[in-house]
PDB file of N, CA and C in Angstrom:
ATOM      1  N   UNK A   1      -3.488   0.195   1.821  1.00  0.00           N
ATOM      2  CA  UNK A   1      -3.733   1.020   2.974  1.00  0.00           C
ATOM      3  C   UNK A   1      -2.416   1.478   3.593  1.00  0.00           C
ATOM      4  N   UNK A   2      -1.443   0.467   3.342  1.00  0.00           N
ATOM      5  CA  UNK A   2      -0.240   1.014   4.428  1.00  0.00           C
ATOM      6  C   UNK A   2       0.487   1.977   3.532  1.00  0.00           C
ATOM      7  N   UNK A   3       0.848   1.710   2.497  1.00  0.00           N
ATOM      8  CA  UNK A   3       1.545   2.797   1.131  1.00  0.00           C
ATOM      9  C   UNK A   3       0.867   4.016   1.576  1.00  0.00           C
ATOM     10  N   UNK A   4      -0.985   3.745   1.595  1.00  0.00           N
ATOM     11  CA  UNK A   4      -1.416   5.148   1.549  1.00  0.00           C
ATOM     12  C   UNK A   4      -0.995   5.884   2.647  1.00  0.00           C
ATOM     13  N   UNK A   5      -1.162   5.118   4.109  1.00  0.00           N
ATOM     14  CA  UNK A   5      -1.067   6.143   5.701  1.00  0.00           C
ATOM     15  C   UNK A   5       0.248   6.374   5.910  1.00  0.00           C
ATOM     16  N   UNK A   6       1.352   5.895   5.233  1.00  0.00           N
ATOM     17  CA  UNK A   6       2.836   6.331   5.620  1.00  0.00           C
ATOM     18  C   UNK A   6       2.802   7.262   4.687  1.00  0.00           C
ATOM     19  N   UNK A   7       2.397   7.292   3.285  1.00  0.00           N
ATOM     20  CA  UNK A   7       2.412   9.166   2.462  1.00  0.00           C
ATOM     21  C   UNK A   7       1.635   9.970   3.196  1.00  0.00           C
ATOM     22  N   UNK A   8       0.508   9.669   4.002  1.00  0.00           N
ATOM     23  CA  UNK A   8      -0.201  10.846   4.246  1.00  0.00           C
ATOM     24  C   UNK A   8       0.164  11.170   6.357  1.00  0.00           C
ATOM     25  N   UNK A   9       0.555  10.019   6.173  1.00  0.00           N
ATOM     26  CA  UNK A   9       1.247  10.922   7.786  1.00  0.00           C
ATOM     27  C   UNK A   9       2.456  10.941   7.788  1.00  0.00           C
ATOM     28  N   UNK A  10       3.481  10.557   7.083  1.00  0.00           N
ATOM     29  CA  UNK A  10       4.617  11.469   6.983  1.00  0.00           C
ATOM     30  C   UNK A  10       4.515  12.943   6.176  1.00  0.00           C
ATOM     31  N   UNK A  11       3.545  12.670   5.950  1.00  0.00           N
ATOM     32  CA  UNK A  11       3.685  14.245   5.270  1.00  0.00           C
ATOM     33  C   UNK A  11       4.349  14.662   3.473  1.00  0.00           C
ATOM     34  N   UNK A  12       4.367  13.390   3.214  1.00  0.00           N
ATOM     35  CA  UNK A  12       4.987  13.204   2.008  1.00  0.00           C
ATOM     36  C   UNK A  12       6.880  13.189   2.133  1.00  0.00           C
ATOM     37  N   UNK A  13       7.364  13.004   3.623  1.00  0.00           N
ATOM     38  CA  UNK A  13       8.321  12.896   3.806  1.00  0.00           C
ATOM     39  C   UNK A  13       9.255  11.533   3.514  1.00  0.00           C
ATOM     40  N   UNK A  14       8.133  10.631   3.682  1.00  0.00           N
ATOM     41  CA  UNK A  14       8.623   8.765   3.609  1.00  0.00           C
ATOM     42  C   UNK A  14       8.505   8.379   2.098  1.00  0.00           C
ATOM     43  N   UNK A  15       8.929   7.269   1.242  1.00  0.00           N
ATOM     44  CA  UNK A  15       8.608   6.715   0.121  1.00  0.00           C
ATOM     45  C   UNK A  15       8.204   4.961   0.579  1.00  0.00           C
ATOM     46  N   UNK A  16       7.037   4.725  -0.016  1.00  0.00           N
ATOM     47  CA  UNK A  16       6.754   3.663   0.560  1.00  0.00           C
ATOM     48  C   UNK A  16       5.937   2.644  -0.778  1.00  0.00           C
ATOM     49  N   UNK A  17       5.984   1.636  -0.783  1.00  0.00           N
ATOM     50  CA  UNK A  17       5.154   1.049  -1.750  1.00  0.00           C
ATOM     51  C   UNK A  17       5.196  -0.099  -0.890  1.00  0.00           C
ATOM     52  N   UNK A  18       3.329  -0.400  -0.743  1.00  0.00           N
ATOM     53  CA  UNK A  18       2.995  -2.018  -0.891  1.00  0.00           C
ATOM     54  C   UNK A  18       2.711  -2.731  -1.791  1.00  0.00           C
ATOM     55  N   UNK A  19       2.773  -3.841  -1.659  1.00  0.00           N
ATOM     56  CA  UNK A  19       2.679  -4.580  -2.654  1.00  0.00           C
ATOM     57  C   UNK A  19       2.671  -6.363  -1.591  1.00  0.00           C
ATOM     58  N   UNK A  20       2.423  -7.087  -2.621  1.00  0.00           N
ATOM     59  CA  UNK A  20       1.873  -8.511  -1.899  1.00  0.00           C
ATOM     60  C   UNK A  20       2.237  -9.801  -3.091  1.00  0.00           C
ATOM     61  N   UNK A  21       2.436 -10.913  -2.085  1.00  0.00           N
ATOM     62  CA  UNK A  21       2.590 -12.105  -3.168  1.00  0.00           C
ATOM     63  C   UNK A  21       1.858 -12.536  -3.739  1.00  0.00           C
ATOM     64  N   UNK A  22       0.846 -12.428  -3.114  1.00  0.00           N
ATOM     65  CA  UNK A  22      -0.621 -12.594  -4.931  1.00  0.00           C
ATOM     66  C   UNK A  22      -1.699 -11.504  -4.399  1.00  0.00           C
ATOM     67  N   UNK A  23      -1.627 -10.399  -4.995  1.00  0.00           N
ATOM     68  CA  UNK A  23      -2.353  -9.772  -4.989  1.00  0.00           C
ATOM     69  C   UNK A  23      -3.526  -9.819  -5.571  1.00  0.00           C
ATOM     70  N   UNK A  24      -4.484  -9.332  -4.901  1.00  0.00           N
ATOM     71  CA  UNK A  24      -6.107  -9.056  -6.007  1.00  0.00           C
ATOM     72  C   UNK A  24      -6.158  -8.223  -7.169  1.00  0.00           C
ATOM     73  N   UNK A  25      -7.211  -8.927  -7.462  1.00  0.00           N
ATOM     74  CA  UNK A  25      -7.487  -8.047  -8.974  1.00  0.00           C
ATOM     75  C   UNK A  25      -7.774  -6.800  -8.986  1.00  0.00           C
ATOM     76  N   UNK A  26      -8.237  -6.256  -7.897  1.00  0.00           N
ATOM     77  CA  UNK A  26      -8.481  -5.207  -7.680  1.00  0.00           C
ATOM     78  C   UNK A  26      -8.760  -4.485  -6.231  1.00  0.00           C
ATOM     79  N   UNK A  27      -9.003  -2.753  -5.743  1.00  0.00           N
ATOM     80  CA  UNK A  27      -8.781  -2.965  -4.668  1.00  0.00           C
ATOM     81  C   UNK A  27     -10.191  -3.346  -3.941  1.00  0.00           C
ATOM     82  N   UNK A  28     -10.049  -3.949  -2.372  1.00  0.00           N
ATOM     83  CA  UNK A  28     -11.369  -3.759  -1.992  1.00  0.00           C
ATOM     84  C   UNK A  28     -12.333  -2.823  -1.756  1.00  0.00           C
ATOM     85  N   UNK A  29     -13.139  -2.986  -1.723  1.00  0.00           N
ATOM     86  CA  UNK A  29     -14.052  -1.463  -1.646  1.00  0.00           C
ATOM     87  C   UNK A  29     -14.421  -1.186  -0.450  1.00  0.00           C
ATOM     88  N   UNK A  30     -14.203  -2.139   0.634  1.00  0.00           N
ATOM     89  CA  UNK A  30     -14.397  -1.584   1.373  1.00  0.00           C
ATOM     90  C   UNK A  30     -13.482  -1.004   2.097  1.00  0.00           C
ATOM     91  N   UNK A  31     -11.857  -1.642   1.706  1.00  0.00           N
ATOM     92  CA  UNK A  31     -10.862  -0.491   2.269  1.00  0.00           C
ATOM     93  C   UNK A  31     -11.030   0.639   1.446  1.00  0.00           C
ATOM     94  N   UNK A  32     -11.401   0.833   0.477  1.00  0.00           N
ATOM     95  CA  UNK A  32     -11.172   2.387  -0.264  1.00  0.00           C
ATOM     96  C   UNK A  32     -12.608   2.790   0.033  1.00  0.00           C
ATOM     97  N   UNK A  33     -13.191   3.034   0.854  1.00  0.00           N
ATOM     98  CA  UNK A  33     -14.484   3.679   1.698  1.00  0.00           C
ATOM     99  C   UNK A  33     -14.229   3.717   2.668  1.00  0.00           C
ATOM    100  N   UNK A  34     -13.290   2.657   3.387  1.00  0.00           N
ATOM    101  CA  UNK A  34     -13.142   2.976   5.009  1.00  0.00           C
ATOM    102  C   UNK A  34     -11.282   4.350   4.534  1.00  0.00           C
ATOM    103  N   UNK A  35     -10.715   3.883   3.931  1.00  0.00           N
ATOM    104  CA  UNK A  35      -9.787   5.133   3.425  1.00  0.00           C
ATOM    105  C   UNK A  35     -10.713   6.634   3.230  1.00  0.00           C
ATOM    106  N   UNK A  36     -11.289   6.485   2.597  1.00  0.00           N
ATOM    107  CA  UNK A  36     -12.396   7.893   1.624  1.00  0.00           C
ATOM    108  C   UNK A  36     -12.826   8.772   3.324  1.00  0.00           C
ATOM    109  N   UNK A  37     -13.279   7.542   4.247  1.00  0.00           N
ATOM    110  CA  UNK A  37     -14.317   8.286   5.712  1.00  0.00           C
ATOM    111  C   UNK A  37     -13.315   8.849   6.174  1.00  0.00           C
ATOM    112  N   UNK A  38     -11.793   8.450   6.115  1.00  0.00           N
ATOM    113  CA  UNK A  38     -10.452   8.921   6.234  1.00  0.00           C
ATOM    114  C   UNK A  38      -9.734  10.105   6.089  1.00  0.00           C
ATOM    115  N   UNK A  39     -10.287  10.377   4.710  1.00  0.00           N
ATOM    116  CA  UNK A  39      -9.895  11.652   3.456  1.00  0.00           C
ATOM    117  C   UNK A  39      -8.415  11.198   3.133  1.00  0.00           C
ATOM    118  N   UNK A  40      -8.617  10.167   3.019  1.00  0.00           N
ATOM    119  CA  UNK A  40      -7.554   9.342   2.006  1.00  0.00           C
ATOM    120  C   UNK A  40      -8.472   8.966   1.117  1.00  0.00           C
ATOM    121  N   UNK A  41      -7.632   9.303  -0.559  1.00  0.00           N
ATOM    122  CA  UNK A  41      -8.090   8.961  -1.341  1.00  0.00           C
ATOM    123  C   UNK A  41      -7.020   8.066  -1.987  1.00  0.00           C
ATOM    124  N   UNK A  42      -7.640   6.763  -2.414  1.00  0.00           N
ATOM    125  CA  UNK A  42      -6.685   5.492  -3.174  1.00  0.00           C
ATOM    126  C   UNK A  42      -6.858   5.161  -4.658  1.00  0.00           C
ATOM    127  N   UNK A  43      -7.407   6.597  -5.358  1.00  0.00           N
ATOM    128  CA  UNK A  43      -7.361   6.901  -7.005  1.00  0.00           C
ATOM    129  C   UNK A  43      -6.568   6.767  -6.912  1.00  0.00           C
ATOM    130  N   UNK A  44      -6.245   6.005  -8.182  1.00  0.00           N
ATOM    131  CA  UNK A  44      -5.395   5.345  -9.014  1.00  0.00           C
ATOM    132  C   UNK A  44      -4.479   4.286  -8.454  1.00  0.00           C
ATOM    133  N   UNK A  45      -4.646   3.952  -7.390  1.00  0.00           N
ATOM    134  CA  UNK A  45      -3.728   2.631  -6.592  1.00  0.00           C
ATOM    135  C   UNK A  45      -4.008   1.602  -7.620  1.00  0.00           C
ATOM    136  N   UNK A  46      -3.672   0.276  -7.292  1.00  0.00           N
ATOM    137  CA  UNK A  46      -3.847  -1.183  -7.877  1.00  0.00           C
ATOM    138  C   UNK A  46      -2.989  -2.074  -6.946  1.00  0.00           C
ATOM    139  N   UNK A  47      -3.957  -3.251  -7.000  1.00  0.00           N
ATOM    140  CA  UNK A  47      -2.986  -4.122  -6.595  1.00  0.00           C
ATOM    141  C   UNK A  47      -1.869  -4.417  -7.545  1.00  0.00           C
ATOM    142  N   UNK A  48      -0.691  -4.783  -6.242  1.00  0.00           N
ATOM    143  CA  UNK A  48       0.839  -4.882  -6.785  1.00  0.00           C
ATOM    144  C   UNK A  48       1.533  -6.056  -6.378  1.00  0.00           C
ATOM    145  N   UNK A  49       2.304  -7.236  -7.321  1.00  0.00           N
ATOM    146  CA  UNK A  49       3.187  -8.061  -6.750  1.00  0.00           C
ATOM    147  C   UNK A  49       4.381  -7.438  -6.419  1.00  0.00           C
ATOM    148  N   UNK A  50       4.918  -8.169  -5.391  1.00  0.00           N
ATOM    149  CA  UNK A  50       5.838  -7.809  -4.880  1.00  0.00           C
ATOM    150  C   UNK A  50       7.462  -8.276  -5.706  1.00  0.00           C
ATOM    151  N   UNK A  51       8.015  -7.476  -5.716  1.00  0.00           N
ATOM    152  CA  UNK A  51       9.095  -7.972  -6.643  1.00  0.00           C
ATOM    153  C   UNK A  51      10.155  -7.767  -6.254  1.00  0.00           C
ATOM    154  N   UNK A  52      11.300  -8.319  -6.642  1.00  0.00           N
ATOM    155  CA  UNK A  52      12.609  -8.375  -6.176  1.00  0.00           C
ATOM    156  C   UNK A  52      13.224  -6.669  -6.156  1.00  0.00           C
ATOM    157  N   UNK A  53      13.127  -6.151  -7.030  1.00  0.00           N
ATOM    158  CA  UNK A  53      13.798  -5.376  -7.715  1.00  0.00           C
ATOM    159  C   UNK A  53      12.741  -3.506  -6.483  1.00  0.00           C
ATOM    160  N   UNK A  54      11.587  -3.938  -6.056  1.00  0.00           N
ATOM    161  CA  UNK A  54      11.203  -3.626  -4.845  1.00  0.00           C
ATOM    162  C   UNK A  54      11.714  -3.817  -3.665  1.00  0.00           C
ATOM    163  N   UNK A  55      11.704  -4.809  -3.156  1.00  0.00           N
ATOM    164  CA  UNK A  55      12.822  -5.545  -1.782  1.00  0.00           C
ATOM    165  C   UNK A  55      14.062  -4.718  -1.751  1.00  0.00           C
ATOM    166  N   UNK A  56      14.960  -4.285  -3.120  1.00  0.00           N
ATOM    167  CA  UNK A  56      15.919  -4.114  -3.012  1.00  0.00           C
ATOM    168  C   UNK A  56      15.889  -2.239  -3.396  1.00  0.00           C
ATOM    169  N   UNK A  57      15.110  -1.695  -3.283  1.00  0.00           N
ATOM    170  CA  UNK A  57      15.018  -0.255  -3.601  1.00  0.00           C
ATOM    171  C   UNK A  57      14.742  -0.176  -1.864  1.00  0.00           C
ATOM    172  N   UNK A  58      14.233  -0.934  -1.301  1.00  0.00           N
ATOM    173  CA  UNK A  58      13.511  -0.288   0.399  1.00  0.00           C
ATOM    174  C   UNK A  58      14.954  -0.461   1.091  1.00  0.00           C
ATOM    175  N   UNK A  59      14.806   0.845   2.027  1.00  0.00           N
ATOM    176  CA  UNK A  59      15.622   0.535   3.449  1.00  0.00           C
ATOM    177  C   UNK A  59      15.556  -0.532   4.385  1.00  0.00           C
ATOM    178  N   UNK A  60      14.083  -0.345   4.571  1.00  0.00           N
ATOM    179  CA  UNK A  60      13.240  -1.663   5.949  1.00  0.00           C
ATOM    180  C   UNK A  60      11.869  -2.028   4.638  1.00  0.00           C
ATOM    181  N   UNK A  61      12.191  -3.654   4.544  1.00  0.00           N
ATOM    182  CA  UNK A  61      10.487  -4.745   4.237  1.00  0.00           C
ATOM    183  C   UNK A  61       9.726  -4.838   5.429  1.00  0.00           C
ATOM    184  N   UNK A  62       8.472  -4.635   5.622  1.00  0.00           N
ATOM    185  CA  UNK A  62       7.589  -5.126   6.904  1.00  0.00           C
ATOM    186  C   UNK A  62       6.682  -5.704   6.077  1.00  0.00           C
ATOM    187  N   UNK A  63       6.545  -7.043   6.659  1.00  0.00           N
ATOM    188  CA  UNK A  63       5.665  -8.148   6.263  1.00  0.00           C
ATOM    189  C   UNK A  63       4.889  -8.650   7.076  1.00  0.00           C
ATOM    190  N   UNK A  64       3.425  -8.816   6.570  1.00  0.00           N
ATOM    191  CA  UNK A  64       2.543  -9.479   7.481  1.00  0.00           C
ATOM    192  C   UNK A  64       1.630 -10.572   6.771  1.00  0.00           C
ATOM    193  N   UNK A  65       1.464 -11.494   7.459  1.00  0.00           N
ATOM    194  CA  UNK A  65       1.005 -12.848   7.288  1.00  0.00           C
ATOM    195  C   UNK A  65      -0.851 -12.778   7.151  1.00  0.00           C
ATOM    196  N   UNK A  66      -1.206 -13.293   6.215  1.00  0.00           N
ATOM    197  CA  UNK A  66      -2.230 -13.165   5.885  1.00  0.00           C
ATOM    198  C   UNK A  66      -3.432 -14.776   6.178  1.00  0.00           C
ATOM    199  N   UNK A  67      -4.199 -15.235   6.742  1.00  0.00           N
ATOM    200  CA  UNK A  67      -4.228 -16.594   6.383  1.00  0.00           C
ATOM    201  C   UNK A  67      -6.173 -16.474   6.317  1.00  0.00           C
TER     202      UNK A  67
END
């Protein structure tokens, strides 16, 4: 969700990738329906681990705690 709303409200101005330390197998459906009521579309997304070699391509990491 956050990858998607920083491409679509910057305007395609920002580069952004999320990604997570254990990601799901796949995405939820109900964020990609509450995205879709949006007119964000999250074809072709996937969940993504987060990787070093990510960390170090970004300007600013924002991390949030999941429990």
């Amino acid at each position: 969700m956050a990858e998607a709303f920083v491409r679509v409200l910057s305007n395609g101005r920002v580069e952004s990738i999320s990604a997570g330390t254990l990601p799901g197998g796949a995405l939820n459906r109900v964020v990609v329906e509450a995205m879709r009521e949006r007119g964000i579309s999250l074809a072709g997304q996937e969940p993504k681990i987060l990787t070093q070699e990510m960390a170090d391509w970004a300007d600013r990491v924002y991390t949030m705690g999941c429990a």
